[in-house]
N, C-alpha and C. Protein backbone atom coordinates (compact mmCIF):
# COMPACT_ATOMS: atom_id res chain seq x y z
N UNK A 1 177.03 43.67 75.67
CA UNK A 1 176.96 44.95 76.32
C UNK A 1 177.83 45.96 75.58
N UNK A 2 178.59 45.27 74.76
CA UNK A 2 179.65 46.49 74.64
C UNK A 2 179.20 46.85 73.15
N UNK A 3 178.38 45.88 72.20
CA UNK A 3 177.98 46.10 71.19
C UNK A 3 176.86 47.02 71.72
N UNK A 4 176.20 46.92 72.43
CA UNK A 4 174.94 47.79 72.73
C UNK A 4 175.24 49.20 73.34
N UNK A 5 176.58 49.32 73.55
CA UNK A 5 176.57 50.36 74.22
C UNK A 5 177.28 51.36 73.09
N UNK A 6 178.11 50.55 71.61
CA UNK A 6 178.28 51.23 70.72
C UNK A 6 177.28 51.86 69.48
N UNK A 7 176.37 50.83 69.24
CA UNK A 7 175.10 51.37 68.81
C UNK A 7 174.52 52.58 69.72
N UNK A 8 174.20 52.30 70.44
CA UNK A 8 173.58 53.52 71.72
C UNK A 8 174.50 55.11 71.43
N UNK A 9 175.67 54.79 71.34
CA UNK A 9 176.51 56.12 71.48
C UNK A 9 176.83 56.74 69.84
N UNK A 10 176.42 56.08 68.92
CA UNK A 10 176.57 56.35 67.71
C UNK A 10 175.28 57.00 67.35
N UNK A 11 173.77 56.04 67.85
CA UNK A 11 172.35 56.54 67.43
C UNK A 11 172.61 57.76 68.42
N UNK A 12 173.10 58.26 69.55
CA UNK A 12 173.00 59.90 70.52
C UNK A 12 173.94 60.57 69.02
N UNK A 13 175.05 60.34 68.75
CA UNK A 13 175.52 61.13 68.06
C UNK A 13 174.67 61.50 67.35
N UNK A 14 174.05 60.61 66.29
CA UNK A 14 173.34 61.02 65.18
C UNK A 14 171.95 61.58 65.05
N UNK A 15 171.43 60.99 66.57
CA UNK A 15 170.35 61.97 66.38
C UNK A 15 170.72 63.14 67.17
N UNK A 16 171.88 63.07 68.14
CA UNK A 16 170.87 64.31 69.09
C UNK A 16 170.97 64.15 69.82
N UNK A 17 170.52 62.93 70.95
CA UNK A 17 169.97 62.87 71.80
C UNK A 17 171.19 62.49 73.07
N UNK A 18 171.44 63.30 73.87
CA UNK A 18 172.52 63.10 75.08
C UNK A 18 172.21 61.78 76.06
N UNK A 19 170.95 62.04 76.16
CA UNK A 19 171.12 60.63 77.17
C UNK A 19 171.44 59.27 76.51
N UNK A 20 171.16 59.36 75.39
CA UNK A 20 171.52 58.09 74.63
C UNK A 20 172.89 58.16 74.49
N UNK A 21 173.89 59.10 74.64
CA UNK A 21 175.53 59.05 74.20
C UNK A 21 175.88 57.96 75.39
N UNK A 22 175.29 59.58 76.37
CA UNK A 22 175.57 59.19 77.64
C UNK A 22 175.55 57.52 78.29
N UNK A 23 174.18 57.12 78.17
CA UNK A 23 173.92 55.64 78.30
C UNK A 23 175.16 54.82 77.69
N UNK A 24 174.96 55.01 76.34
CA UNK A 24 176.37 54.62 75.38
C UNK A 24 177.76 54.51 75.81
N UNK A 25 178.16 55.27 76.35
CA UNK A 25 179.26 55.32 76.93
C UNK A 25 179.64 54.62 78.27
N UNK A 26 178.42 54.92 79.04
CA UNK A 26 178.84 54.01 80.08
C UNK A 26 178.89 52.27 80.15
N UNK A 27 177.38 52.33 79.65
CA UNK A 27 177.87 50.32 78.60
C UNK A 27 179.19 50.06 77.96
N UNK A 28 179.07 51.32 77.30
CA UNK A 28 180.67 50.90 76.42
C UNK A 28 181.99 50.38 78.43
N UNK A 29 182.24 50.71 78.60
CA UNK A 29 182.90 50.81 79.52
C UNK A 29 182.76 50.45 80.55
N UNK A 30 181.58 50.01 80.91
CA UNK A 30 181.76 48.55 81.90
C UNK A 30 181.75 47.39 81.01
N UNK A 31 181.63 47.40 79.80
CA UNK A 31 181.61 46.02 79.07
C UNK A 31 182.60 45.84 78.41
N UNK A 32 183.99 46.75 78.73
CA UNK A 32 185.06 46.49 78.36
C UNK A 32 185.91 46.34 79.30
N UNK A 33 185.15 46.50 80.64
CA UNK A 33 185.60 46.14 82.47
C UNK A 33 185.49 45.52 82.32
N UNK A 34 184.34 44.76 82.32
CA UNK A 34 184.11 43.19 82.25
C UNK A 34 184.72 42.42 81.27
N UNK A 35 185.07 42.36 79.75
CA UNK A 35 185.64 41.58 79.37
C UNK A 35 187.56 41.71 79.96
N UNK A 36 187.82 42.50 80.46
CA UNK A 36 189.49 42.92 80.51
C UNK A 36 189.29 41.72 81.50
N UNK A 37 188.33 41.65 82.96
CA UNK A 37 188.23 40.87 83.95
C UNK A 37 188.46 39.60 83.85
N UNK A 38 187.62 39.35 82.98
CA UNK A 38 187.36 38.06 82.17
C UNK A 38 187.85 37.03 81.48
N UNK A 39 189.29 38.17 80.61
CA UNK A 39 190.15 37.93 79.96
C UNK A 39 191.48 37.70 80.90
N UNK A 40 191.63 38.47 82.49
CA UNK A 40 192.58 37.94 82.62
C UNK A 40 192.65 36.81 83.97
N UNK A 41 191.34 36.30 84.10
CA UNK A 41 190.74 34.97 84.90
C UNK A 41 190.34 35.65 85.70
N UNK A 42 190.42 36.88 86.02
CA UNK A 42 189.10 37.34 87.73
C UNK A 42 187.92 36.83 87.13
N UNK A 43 187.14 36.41 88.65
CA UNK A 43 185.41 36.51 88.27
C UNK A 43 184.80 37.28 88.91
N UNK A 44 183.35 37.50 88.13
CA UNK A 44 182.99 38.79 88.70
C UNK A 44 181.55 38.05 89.05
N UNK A 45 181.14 38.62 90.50
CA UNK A 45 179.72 37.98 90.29
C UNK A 45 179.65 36.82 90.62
N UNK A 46 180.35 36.05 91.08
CA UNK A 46 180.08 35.01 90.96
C UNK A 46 180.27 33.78 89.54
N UNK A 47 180.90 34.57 88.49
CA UNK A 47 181.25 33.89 87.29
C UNK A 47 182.80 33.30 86.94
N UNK A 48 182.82 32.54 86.01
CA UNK A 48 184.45 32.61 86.14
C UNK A 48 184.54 33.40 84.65
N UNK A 49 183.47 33.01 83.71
CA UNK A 49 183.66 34.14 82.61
C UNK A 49 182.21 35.38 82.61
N UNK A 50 182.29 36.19 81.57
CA UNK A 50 181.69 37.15 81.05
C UNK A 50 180.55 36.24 80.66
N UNK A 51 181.04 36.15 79.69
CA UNK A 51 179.80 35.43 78.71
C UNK A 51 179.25 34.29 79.56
């Protein structure tokens, strides 16, 4: 998620396109919620990890 959400916010930069930053950014940032979670033993969901 968090790789996808940096591709996503790099292709809005470069083309143009806002909803794609936008999208971008917010992946970026729950998928760095989720690994912080992850990393310090909460589970989320029902998981004990991310992955």
């Amino acid at each position: 998620m968090i790789i996808l959400g940096a591709i996503l916010l790099i292709l809005g930069l470069v083309i143009g396109v806002p909803v794609l930053y936008t999208i971008g950014i917010i992946l970026l940032i729950v998928g760095l919620v989720l690994m912080l979670m992850g990393r310090a033993g909460r589970g989320f969901g029902g998981r004990a990890h991310y992955w």
